[in-house]
PDB file of N, CA and C in Angstrom:
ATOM      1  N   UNK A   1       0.840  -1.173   0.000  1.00  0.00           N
ATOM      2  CA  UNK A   1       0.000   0.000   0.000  1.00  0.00           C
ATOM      3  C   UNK A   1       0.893   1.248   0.000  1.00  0.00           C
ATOM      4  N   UNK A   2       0.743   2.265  -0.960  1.00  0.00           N
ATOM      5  CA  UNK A   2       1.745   3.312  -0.728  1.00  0.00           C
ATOM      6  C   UNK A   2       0.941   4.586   0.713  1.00  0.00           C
ATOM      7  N   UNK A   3       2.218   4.937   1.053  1.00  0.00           N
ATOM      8  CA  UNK A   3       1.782   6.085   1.907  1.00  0.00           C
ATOM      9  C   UNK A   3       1.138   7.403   1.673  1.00  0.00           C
ATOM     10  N   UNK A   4       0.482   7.699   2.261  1.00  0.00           N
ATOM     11  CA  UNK A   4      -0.221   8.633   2.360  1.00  0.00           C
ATOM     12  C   UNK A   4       0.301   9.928   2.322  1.00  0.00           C
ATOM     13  N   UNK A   5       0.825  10.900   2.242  1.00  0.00           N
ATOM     14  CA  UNK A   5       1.480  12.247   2.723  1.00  0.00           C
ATOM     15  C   UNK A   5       0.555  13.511   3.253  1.00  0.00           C
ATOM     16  N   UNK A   6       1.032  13.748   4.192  1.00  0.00           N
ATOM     17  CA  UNK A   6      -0.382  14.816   4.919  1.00  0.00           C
ATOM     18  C   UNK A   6       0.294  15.692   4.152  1.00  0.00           C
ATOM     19  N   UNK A   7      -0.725  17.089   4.361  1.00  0.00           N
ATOM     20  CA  UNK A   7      -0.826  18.152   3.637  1.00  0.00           C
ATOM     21  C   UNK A   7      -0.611  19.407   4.012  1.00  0.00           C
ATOM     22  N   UNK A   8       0.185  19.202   5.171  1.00  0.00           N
ATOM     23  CA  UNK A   8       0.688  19.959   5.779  1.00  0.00           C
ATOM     24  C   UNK A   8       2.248  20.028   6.268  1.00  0.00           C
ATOM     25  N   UNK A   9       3.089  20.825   6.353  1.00  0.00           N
ATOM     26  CA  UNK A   9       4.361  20.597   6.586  1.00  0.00           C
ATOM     27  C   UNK A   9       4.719  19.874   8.148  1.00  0.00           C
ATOM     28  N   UNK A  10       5.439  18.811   8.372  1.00  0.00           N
ATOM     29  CA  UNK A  10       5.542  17.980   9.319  1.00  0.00           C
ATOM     30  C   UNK A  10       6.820  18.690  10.087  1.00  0.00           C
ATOM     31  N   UNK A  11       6.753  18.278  11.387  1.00  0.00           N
ATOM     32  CA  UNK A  11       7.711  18.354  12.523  1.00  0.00           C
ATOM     33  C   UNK A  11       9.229  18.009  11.478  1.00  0.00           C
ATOM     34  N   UNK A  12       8.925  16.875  11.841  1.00  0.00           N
ATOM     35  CA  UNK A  12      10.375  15.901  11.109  1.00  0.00           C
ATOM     36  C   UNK A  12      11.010  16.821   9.979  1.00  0.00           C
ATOM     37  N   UNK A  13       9.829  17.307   8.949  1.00  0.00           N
ATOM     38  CA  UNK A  13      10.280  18.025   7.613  1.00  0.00           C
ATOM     39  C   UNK A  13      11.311  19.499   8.152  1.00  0.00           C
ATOM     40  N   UNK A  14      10.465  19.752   9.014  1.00  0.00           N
ATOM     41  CA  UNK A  14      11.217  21.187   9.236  1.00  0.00           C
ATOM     42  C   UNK A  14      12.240  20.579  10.076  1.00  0.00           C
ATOM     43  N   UNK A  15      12.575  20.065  11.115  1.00  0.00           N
ATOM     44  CA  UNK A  15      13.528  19.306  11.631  1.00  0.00           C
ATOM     45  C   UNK A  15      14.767  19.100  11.145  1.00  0.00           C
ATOM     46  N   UNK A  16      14.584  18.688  10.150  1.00  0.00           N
ATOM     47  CA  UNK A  16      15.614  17.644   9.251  1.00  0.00           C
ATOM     48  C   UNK A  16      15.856  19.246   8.268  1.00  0.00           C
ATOM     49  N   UNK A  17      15.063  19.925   7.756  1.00  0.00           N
ATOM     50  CA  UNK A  17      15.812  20.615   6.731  1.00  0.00           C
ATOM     51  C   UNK A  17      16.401  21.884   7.679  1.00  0.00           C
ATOM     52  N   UNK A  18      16.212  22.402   8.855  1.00  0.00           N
ATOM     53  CA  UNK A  18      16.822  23.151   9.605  1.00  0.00           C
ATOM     54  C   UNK A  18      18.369  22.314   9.563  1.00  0.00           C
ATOM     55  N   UNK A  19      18.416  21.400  10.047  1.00  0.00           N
ATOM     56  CA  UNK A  19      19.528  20.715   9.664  1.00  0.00           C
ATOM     57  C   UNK A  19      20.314  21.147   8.772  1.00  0.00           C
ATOM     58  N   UNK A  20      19.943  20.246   7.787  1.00  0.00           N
ATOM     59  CA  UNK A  20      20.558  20.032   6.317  1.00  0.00           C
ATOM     60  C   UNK A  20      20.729  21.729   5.789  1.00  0.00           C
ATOM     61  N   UNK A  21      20.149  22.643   6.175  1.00  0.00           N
ATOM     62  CA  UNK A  21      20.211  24.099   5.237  1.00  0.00           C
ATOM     63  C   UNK A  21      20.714  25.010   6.348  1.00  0.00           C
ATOM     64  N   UNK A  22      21.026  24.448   7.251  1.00  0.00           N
ATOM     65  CA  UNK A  22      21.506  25.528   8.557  1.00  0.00           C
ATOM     66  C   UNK A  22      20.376  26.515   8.415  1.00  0.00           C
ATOM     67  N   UNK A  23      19.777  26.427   8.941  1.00  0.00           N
ATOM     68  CA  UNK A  23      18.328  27.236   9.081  1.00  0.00           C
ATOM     69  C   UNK A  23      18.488  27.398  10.357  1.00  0.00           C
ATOM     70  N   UNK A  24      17.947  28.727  10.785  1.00  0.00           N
ATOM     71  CA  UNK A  24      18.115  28.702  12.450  1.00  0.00           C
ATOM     72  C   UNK A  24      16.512  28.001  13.118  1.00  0.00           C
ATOM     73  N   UNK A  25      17.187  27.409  14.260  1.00  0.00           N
ATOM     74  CA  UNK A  25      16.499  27.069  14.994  1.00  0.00           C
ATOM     75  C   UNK A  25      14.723  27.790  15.640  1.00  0.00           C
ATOM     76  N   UNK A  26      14.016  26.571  15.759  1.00  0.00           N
ATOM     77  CA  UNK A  26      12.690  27.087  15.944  1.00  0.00           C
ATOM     78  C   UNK A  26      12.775  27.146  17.416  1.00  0.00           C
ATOM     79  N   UNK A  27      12.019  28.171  18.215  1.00  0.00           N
ATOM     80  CA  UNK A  27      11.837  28.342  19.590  1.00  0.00           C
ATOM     81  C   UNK A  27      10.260  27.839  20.159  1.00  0.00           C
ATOM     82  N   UNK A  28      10.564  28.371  21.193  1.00  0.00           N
ATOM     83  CA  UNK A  28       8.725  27.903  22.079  1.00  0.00           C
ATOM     84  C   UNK A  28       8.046  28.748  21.789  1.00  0.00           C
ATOM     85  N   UNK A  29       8.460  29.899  20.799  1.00  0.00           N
ATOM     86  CA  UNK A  29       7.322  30.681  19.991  1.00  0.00           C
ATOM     87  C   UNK A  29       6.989  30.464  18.911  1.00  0.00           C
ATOM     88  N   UNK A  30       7.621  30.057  18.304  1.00  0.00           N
ATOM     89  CA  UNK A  30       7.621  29.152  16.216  1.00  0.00           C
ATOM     90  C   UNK A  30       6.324  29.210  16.324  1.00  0.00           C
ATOM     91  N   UNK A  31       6.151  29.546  15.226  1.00  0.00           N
ATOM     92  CA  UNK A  31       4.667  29.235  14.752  1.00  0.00           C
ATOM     93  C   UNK A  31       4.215  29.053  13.336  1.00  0.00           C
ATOM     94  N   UNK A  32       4.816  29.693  12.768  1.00  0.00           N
ATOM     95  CA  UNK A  32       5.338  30.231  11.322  1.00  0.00           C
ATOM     96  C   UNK A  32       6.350  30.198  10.584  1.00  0.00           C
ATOM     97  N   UNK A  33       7.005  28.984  10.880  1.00  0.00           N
ATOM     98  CA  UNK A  33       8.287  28.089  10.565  1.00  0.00           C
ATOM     99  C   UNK A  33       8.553  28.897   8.962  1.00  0.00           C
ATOM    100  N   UNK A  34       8.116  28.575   7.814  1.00  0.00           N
ATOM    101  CA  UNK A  34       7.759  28.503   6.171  1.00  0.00           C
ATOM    102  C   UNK A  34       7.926  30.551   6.773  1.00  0.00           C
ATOM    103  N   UNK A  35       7.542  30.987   7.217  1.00  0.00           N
ATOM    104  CA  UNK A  35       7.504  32.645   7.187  1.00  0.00           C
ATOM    105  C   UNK A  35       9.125  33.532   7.698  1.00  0.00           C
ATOM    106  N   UNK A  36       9.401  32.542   8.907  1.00  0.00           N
ATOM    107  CA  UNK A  36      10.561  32.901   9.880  1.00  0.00           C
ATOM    108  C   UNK A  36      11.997  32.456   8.797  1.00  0.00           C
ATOM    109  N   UNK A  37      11.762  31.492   7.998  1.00  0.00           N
ATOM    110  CA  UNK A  37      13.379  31.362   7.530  1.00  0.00           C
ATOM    111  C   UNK A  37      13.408  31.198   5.899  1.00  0.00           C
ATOM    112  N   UNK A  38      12.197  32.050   5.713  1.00  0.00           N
ATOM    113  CA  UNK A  38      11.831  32.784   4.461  1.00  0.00           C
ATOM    114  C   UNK A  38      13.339  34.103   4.423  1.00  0.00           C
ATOM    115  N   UNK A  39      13.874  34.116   3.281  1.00  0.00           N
ATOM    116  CA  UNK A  39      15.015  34.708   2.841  1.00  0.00           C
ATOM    117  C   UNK A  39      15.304  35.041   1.245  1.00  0.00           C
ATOM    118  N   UNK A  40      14.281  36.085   0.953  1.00  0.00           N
ATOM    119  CA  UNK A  40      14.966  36.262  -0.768  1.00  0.00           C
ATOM    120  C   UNK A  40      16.597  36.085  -0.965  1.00  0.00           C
ATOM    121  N   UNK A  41      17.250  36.294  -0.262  1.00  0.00           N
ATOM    122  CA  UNK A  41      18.921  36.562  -0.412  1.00  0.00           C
ATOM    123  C   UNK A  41      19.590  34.676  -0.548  1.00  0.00           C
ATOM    124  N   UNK A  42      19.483  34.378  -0.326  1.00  0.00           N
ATOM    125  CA  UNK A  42      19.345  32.844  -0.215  1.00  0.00           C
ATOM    126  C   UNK A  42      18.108  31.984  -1.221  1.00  0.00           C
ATOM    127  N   UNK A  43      17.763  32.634  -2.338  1.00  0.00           N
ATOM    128  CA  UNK A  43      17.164  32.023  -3.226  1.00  0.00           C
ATOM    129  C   UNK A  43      17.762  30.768  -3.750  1.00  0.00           C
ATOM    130  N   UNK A  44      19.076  31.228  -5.156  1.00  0.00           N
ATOM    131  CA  UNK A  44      20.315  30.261  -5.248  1.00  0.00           C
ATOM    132  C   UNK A  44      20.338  29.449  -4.186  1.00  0.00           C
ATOM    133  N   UNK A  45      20.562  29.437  -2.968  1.00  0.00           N
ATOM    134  CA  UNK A  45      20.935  28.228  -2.169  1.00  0.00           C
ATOM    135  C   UNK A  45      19.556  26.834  -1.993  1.00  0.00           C
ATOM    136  N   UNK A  46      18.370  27.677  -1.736  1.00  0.00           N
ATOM    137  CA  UNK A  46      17.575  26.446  -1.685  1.00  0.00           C
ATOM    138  C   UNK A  46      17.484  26.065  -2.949  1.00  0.00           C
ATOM    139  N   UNK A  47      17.172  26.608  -4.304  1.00  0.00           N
ATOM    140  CA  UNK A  47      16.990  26.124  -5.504  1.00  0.00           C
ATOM    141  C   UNK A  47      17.854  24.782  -5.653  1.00  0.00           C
ATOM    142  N   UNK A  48      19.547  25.563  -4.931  1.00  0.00           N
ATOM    143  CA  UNK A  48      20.315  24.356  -5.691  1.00  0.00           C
ATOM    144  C   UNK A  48      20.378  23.290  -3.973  1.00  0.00           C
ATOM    145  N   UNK A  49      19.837  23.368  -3.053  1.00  0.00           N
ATOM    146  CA  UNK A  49      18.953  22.422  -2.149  1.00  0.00           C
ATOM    147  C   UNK A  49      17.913  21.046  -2.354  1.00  0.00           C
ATOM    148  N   UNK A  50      16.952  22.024  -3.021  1.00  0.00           N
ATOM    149  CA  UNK A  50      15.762  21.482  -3.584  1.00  0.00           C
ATOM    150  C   UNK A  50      16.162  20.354  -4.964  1.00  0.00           C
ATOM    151  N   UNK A  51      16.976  20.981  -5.660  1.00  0.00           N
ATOM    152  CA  UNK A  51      17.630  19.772  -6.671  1.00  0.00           C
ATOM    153  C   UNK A  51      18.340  18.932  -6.256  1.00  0.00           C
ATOM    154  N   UNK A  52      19.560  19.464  -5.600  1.00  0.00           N
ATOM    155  CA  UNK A  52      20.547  18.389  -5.022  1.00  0.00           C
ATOM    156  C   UNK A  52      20.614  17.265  -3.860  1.00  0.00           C
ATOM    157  N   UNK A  53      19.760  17.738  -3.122  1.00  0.00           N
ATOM    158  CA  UNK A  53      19.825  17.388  -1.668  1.00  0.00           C
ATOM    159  C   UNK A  53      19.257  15.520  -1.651  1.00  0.00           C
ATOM    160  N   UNK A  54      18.409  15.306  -2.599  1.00  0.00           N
ATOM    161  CA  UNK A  54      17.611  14.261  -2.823  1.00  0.00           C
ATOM    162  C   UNK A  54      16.463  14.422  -1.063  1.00  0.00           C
ATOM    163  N   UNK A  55      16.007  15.591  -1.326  1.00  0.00           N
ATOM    164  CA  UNK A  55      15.068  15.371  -0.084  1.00  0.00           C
ATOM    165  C   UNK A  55      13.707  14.784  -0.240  1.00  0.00           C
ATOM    166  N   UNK A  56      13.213  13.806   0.701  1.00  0.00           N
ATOM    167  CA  UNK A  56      11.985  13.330   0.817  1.00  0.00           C
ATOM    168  C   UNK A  56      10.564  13.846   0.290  1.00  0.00           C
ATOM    169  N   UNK A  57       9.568  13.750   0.478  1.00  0.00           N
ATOM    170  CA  UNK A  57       8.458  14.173  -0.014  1.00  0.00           C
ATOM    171  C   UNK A  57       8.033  15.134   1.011  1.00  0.00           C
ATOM    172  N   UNK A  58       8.181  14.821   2.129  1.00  0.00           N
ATOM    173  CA  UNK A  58       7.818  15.658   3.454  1.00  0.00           C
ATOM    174  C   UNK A  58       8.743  16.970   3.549  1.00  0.00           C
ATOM    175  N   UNK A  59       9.803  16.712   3.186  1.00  0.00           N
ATOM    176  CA  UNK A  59      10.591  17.692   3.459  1.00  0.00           C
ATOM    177  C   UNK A  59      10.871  18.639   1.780  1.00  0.00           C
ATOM    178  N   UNK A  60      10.150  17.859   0.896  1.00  0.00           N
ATOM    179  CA  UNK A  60       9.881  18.785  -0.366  1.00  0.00           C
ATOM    180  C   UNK A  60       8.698  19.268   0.132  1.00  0.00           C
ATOM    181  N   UNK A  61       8.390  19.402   0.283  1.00  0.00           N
ATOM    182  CA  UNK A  61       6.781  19.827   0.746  1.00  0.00           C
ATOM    183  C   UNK A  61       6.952  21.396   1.990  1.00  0.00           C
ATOM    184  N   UNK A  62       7.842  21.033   2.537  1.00  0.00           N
ATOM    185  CA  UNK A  62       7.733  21.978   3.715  1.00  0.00           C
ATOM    186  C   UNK A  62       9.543  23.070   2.761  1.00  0.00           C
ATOM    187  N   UNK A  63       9.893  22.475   2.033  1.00  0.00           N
ATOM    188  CA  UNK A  63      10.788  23.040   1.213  1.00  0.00           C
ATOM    189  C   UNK A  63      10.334  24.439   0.482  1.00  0.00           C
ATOM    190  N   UNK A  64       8.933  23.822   0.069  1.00  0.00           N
ATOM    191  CA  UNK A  64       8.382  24.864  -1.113  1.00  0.00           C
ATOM    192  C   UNK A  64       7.305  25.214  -0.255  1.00  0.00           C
ATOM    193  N   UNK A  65       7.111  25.363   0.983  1.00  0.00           N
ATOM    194  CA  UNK A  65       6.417  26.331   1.508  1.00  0.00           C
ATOM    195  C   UNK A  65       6.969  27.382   2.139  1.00  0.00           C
ATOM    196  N   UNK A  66       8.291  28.122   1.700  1.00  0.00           N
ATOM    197  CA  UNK A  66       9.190  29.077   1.916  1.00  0.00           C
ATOM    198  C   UNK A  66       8.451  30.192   1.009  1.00  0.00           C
ATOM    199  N   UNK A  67       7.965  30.941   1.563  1.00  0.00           N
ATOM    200  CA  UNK A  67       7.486  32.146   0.255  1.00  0.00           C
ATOM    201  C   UNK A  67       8.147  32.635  -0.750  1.00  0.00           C
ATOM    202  N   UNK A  68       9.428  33.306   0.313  1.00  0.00           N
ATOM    203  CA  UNK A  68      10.751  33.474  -0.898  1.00  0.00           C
ATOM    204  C   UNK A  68      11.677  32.835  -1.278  1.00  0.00           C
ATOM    205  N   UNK A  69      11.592  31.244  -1.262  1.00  0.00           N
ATOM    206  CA  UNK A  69      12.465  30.089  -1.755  1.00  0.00           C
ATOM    207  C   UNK A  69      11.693  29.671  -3.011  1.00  0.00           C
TER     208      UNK A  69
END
């Protein structure tokens, strides 16, 4: 049976790509993860992220919910 993917950006997704993209860290106020490490200046970097990285579906997903990525 294939998996399902929710439709919303997951813990793990933002987790893992804070990681992988040195993204700063979320606090006990985060709320707005996709808004907070939104960065026109850093376009080039996720683009060549988003191609290279071979990231998951979850974490493509919460990838391209960057406004200015």
């Amino acid at each position: 049976m294939e998996r399902e993917y929710p439709e919303y950006v997951t813990k793990e997704a933002v987790d893992s790509l804070t990681q992988k993209l040195d993204l700063p860290k979320k606090d006990g106020f985060s709320q707005d993860w996709e808004y907070e490490v939104s960065d026109s200046s850093k376009v080039e970097e996720f683009l060549y992220s988003y191609e290279n990285l071979g990231l998951n579906k979850d974490e493509n997903r919460a990838h391209l919910s960057c406004p200015d990525n």
